[in-house]
Protein backbone atom coordinates (compact mmCIF):
# COMPACT_ATOMS: atom_id res chain seq x y z
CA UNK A 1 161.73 53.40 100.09
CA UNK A 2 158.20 53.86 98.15
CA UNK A 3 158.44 55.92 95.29
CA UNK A 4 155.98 58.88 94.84
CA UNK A 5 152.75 57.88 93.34
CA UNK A 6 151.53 60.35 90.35
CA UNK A 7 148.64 62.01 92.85
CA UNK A 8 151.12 62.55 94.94
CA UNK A 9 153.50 64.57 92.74
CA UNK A 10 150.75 66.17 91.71
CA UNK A 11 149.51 67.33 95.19
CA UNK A 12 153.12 69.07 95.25
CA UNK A 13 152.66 71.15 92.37
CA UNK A 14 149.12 72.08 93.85
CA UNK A 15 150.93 73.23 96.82
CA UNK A 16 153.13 75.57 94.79
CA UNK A 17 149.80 76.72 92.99
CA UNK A 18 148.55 77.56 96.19
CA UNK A 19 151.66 79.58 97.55
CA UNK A 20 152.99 81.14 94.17
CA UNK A 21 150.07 82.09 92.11
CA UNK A 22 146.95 82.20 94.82
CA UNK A 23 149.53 83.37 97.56
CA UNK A 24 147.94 81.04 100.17
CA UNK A 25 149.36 81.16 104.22
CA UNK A 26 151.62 78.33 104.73
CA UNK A 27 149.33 77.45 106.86
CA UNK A 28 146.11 76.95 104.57
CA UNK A 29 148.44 74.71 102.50
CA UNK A 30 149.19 72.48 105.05
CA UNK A 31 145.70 71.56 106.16
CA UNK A 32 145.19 71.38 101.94
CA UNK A 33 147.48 68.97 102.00
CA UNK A 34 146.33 67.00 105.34
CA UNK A 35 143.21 66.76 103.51
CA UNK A 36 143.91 65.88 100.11
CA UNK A 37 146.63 63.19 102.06
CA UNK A 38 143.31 61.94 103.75
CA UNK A 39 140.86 61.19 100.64
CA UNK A 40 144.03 59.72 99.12
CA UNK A 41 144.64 57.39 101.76
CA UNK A 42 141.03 56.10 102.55
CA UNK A 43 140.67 55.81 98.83
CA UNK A 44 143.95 54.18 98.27
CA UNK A 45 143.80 56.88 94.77
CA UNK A 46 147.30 56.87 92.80
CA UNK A 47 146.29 58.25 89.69
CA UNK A 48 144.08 61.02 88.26
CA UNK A 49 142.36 58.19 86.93
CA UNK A 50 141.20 56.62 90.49
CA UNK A 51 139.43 59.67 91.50
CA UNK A 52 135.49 58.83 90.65
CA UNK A 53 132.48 59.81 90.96
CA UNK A 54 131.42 56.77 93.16
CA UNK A 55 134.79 57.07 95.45
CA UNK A 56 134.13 60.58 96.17
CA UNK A 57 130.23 60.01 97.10
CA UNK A 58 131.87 57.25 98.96
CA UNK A 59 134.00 59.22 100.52
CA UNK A 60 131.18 61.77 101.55
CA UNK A 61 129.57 58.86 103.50
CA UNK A 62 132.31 57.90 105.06
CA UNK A 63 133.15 61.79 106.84
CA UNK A 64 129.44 61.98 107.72
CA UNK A 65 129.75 58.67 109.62
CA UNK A 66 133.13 59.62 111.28
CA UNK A 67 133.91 60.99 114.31
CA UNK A 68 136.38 63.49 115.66
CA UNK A 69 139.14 63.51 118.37
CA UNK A 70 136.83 63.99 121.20
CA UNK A 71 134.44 60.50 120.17
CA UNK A 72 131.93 63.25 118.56
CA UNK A 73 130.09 63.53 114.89
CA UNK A 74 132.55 65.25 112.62
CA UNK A 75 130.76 68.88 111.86
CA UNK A 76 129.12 69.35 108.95
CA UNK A 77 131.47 72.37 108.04
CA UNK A 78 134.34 69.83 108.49
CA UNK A 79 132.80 67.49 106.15
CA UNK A 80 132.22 70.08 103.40
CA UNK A 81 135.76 71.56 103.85
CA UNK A 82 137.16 68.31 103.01
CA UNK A 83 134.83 68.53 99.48
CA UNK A 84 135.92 71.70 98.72
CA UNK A 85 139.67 71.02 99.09
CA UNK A 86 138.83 68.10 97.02
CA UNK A 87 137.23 70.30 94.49
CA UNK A 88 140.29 73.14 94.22
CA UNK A 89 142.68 70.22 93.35
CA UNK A 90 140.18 69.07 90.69
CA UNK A 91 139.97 72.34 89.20
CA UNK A 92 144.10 72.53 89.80
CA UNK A 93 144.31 69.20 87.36
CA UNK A 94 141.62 70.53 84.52
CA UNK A 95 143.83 73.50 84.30
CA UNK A 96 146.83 71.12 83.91
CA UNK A 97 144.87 69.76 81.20
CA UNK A 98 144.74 66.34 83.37
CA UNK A 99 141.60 64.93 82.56
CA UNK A 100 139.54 63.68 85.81
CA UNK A 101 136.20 64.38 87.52
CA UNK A 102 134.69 67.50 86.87
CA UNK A 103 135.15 69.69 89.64
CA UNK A 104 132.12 71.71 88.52
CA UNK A 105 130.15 68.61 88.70
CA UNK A 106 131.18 68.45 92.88
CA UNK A 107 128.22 69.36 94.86
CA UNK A 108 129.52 71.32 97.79
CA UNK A 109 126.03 70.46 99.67
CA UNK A 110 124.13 72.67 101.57
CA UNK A 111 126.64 75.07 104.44
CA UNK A 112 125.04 75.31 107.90
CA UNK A 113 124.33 78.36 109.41
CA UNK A 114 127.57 79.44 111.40
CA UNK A 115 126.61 79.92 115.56
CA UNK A 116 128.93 83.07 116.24
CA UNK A 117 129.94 82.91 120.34
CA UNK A 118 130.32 86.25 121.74
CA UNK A 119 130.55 88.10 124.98
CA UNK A 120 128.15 90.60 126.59
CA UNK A 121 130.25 94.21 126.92
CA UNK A 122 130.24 93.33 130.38
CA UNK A 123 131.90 89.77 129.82
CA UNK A 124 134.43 91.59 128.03
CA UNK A 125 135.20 93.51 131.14
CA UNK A 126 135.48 91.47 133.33
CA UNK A 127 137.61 88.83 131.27
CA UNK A 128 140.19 92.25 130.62
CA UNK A 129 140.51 93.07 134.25
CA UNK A 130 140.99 89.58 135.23
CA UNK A 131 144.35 90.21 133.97
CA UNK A 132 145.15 92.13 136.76
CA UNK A 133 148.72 93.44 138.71
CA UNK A 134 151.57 95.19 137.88
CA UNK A 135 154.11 91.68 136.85
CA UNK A 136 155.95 91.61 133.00
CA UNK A 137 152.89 88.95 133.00
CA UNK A 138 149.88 90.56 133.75
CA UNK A 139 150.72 93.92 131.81
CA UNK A 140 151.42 91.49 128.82
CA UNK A 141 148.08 89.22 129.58
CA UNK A 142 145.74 92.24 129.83
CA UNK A 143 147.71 94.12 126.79
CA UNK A 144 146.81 90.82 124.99
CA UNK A 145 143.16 91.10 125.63
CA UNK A 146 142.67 94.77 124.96
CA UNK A 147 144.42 94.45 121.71
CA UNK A 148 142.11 91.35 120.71
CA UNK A 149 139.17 92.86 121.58
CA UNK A 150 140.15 96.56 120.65
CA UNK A 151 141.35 95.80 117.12
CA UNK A 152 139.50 92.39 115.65
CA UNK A 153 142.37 90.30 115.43
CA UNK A 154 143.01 86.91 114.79
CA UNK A 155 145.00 85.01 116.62
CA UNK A 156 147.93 84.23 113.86
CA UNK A 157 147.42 88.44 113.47
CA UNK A 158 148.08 89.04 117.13
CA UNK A 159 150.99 86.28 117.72
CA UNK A 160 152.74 87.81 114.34
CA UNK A 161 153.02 91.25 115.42
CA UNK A 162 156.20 93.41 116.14
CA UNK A 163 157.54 95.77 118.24
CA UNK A 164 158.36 97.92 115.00
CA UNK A 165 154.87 96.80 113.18
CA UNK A 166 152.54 99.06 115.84
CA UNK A 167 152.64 102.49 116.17
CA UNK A 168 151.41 103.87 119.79
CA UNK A 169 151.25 107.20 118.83
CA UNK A 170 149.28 107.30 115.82
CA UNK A 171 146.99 104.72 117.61
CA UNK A 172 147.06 102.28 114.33
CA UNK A 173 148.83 99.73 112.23
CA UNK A 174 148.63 97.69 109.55
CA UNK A 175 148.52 93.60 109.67
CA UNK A 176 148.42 91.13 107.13
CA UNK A 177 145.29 88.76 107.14
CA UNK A 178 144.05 85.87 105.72
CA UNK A 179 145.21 85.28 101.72
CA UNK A 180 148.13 88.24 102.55
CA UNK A 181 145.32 90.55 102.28
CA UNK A 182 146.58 94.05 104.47
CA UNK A 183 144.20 95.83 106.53
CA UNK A 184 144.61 98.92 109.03
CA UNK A 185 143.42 98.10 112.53
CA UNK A 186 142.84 100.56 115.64
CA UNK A 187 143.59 100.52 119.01
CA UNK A 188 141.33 101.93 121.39
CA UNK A 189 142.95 104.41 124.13
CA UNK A 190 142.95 101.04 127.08
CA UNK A 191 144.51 99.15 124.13
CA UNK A 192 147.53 101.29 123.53
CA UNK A 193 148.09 102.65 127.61
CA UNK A 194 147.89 98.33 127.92
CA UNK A 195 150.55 97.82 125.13
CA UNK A 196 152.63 101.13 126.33
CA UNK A 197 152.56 99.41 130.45
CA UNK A 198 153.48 96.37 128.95
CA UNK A 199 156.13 97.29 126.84
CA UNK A 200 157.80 99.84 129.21
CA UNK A 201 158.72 97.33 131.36
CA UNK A 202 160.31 94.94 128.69
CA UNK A 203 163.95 94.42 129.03
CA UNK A 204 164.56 92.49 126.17
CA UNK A 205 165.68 92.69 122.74
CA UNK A 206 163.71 90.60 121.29
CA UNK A 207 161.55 91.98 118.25
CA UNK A 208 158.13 90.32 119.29
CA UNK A 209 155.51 92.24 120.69
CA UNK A 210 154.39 88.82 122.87
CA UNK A 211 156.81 86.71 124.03
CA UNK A 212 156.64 83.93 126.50
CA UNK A 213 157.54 84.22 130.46
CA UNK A 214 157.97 81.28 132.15
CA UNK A 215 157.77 81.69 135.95
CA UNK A 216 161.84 82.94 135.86
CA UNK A 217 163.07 84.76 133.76
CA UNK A 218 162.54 85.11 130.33
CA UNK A 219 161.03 82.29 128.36
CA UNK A 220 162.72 79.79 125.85
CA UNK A 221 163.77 80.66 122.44
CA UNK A 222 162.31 79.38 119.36
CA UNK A 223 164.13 77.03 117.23
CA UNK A 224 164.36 80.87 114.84
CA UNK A 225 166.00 82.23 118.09
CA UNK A 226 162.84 84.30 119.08
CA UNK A 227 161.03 84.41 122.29
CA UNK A 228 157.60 85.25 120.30
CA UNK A 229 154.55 83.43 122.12
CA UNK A 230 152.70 80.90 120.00
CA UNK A 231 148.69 80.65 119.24
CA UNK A 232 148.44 77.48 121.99
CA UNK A 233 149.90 79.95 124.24
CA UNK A 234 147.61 82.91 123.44
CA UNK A 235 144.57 80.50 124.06
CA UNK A 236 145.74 79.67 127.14
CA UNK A 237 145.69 82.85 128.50
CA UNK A 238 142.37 83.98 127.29
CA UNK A 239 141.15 80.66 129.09
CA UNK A 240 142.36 81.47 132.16
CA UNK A 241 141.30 85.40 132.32
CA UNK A 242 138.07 83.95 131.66
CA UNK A 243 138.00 80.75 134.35
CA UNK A 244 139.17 83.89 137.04
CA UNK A 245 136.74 86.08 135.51
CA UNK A 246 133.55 83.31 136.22
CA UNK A 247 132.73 83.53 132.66
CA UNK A 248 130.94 80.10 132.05
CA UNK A 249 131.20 80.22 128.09
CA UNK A 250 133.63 78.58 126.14
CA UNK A 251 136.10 81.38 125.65
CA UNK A 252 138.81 81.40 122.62
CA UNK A 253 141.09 84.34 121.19
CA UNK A 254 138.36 83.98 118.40
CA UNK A 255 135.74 84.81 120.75
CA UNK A 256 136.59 88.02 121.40
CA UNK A 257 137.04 88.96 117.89
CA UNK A 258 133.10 88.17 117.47
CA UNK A 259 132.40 90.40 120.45
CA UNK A 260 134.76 93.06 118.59
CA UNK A 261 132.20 92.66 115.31
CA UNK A 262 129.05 92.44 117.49
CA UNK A 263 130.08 95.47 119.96
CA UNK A 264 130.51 97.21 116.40
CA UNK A 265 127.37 96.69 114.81
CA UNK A 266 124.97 96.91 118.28
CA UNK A 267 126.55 100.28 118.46
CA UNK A 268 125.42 101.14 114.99
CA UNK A 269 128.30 101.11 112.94
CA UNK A 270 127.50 100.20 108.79
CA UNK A 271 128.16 96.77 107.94
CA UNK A 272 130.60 97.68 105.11
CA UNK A 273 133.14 99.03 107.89
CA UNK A 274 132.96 96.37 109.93
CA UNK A 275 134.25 94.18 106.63
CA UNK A 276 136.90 96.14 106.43
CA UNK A 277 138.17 96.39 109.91
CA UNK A 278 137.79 92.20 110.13
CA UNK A 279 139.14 91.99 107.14
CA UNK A 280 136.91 89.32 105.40
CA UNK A 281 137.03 89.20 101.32
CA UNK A 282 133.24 88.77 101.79
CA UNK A 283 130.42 90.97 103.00
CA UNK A 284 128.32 87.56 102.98
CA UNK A 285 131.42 86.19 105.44
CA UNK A 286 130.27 89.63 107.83
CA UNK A 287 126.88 89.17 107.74
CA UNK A 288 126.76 86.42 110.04
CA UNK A 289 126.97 88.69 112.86
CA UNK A 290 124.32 90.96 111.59
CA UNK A 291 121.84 87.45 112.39
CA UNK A 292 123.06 87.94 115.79
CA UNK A 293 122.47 91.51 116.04
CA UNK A 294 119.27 91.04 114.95
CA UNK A 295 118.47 88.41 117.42
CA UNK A 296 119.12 90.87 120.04
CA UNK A 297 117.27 93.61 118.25
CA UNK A 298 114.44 91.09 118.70
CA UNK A 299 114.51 90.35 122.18
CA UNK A 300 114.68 94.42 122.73
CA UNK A 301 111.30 94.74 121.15
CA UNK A 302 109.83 91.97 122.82
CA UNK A 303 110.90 93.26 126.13
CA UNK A 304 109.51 96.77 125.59
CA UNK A 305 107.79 97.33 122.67
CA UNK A 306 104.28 98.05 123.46
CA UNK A 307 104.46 98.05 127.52
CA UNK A 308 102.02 100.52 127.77
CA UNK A 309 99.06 99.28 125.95
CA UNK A 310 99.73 95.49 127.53
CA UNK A 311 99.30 97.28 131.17
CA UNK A 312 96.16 98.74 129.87
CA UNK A 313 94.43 95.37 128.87
């Protein structure tokens, strides 16, 4: 067996940086370490010492000539994830007084604009009512999309939720984001008669709000004895409400949160709020929606702006 090498060790402290005193999801410290794990093994780095200059701008040439699981260019924002990871542990070691590359020194590179998929009101009801009939299934499919749609959430959000966490009367609950940050959310009145059909005809004990249903009975614990539903199986569902629906887009759980944050601002609401019901750290993280917004504010004027004085000429 292959002892440790000292980068290595070190990575493990990093991780307990991350979880104790930056409180990072278990989660975020995995892919951390699945990235760190990856400079360290194309670089064959063992020591503080091997990490240079020249290796990392190797490094950078490398990712932007590599290719993904599907045969494609690895994104940009893939690429630059991979620097900044790089960078956090740098600025981990100069803390630990372990001299190395500057982090500061680390050019991030230039971030490409985000494109933010969303769905036309219209989209979004026709993807909801795809989930039709009256099965454990289909009350728990459509309660799925009202609440994603309804409330912002991310998928992780959504998955984590209990029975005990939402309260149908008040219309509102809390959920724990990104970085352990808490936020309240809100269910419109479709989301919480959805949630109330759905959970009305639950039998079970179990404590998740969405658990898996096989095609009889109820569906396989967990290895923690739970029958909550996973992320894979969230997307799953939102993929097929939108094949039935005839919705042509590429349709993810995430999706509808960017139709949530675009129905939002088309409708008027201040920018500010719309942070704080998604949750982001960031206004700058919330204003690429307002891009799209504008976009459409654009084609509005184009189509009617001045109609008048064109039939005139």
């Amino acid at each position: 067996m292959t002892s440790m090498t000292p980068l290595r060790s070190l990575m493990k402290r990093f991780s307990s940086h991350l979880e104790i005193e930056l409180g990072r999801a278990p989660r975020t410290i995995s892919n951390y370490e699945r990235s760190l794990g990856k400079f360290f093994d194309w670089s064959g780095a063992k020591t503080p010492e091997d990490i240079t200059f020249d290796r990392i701008r190797e490094f950078r040439i490398f990712l932007n000539r590599s290719e993904n699981g599907r045969g494609e260019p690895l994104r940009k924002t893939t690429q630059i994830y991979h620097i900044v990871v790089l960078r956090s542990f740098l600025k981990f070691l100069a803390k630990e007084d372990i001299v190395t590359v500057p982090a500061e020194k680390i050019e991030i590179g230039r971030v490409p604009d985000r494109q933010v998929d969303f769905l036309e009101l219209d989209e979004v009801m026709r993807l909801i009512e795809a989930a039709d009939g009256d099965s454990l299934r289909a009350r728990r499919d459509r309660a799925i999309l009202e609440l994603l749609f309804s409330a912002g959430l991310r998928v992780s959000e959504l998955t984590s939720l209990d029975r005990s966490s939402v309260n149908l009367n008040k219309g509102e609950f809390s959920v724990r984001g990104k970085g352990s940050k808490l936020r309240v959310v809100f269910l419109s009145d479709d989301a919480r008669r959805a949630l109330e059909r759905y959970l009305d005809k639950r039998t079970d004990m179990d404590p998740a709000i969405f658990i898996s249903l096989p095609k009889k009975g109820l569906g396989k614990e967990r290895k923690n004895g739970s029958l909550r539903l996973t992320e894979r199986s969230v997307q799953r569902i939102v993929k097929r409400a939108a094949v039935k629906a005839g919705i042509v887009k590429d349709v993810h759980p995430h999706t509808l949160r960017h139709s949530f944050a675009t129905d939002l601002l088309q409708g008027g609401a201040d920018i500010r709020a719309v942070q704080a019901m998604l949750g982001h750290s960031s206004i700058t993280t919330t204003q690429i929606y307002t891009h799209v917004t504008n976009e459409r504010l654009r084609e509005i004027h184009e189509k009617f702006h001045g109609k008048k004085k064109k039939a005139g000429t």
